[in-house]
Protein backbone atom coordinates (compact mmCIF):
# COMPACT_ATOMS: atom_id res chain seq x y z
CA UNK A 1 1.90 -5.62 -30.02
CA UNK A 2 3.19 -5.71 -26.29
CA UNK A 3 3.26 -2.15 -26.12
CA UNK A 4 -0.72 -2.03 -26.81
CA UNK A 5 -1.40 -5.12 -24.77
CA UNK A 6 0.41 -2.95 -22.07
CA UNK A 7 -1.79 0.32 -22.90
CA UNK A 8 -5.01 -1.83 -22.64
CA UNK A 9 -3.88 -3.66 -19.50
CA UNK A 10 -3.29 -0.35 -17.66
CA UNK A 11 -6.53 1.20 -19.61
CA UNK A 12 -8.35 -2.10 -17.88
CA UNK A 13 -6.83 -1.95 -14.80
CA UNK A 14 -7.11 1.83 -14.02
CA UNK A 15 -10.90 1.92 -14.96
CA UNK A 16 -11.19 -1.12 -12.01
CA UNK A 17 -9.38 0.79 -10.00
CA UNK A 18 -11.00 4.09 -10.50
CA UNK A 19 -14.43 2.10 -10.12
CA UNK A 20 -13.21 0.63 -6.41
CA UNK A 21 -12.67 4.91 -5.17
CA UNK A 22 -15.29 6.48 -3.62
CA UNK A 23 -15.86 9.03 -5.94
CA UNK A 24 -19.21 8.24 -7.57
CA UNK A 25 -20.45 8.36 -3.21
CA UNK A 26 -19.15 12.15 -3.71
CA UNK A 27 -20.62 12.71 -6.89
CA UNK A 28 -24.42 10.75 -5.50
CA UNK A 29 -24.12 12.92 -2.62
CA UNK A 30 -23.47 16.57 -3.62
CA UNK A 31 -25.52 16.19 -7.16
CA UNK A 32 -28.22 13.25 -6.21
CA UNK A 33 -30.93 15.19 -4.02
CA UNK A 34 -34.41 13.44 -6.46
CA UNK A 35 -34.65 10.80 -8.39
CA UNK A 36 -34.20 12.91 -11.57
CA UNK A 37 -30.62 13.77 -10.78
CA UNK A 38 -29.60 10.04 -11.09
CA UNK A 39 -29.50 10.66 -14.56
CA UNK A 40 -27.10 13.58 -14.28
CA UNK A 41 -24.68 11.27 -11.90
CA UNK A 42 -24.92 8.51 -14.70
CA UNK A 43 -23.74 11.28 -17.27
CA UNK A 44 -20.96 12.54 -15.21
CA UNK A 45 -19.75 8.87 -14.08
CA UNK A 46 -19.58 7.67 -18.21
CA UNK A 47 -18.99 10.80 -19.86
CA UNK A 48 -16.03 11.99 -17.39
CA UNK A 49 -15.19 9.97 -14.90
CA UNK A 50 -14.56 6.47 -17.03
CA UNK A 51 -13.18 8.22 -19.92
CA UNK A 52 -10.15 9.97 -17.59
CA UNK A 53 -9.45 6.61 -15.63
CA UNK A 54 -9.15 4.50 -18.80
CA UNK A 55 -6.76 7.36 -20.62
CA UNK A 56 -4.68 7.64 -17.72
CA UNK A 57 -4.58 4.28 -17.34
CA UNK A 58 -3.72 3.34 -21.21
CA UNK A 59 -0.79 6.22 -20.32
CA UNK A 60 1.05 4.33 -17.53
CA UNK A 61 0.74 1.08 -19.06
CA UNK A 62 2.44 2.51 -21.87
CA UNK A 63 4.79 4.45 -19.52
CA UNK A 64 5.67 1.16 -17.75
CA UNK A 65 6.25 -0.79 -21.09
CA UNK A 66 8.81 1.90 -21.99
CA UNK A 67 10.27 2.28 -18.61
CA UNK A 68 10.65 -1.43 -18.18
CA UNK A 69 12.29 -1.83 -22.46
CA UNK A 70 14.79 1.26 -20.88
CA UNK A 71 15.77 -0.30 -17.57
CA UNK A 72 19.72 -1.57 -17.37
CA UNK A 73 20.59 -4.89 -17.80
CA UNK A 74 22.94 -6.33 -14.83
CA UNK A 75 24.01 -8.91 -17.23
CA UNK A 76 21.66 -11.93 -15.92
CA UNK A 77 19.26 -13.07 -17.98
């Protein structure tokens, strides 16, 4: 169970992240020149750009869960 809660925390976090970048100001401004390419932005922004942050994200979360269950113990608890 912590290792999912871990995958969704980094899936969460990562697609906040991703949101914060300027990349949809890239995307409105080489693909946005009318009001009828708003639409293609909105595709590109759900269909690609959420999908990859949330994936990547669910993929270090898990990372980190494993990386922290494989870490040495100094002997302190």
């Amino acid at each position: 169970m912590k290792k999912i809660l871990s995958g969704i925390f980094g899936a969460v976090l990562m697609f906040v992240i991703g949101n914060m970048l300027p990349i949809t100001n890239l995307y409105s401004h080489f693909i946005v020149n009318n009001h009828d390419d708003e639409n293609t932005l909105v595709a590109i922004v759900v269909l690609v750009e959420w999908p990859i942050f949330i994936i990547l994200g669910a993929i270090i979360g898990v990372l980190a869960y494993n990386y922290c269950l494989t870490k040495l113990s100094k002997g302190r608890s």
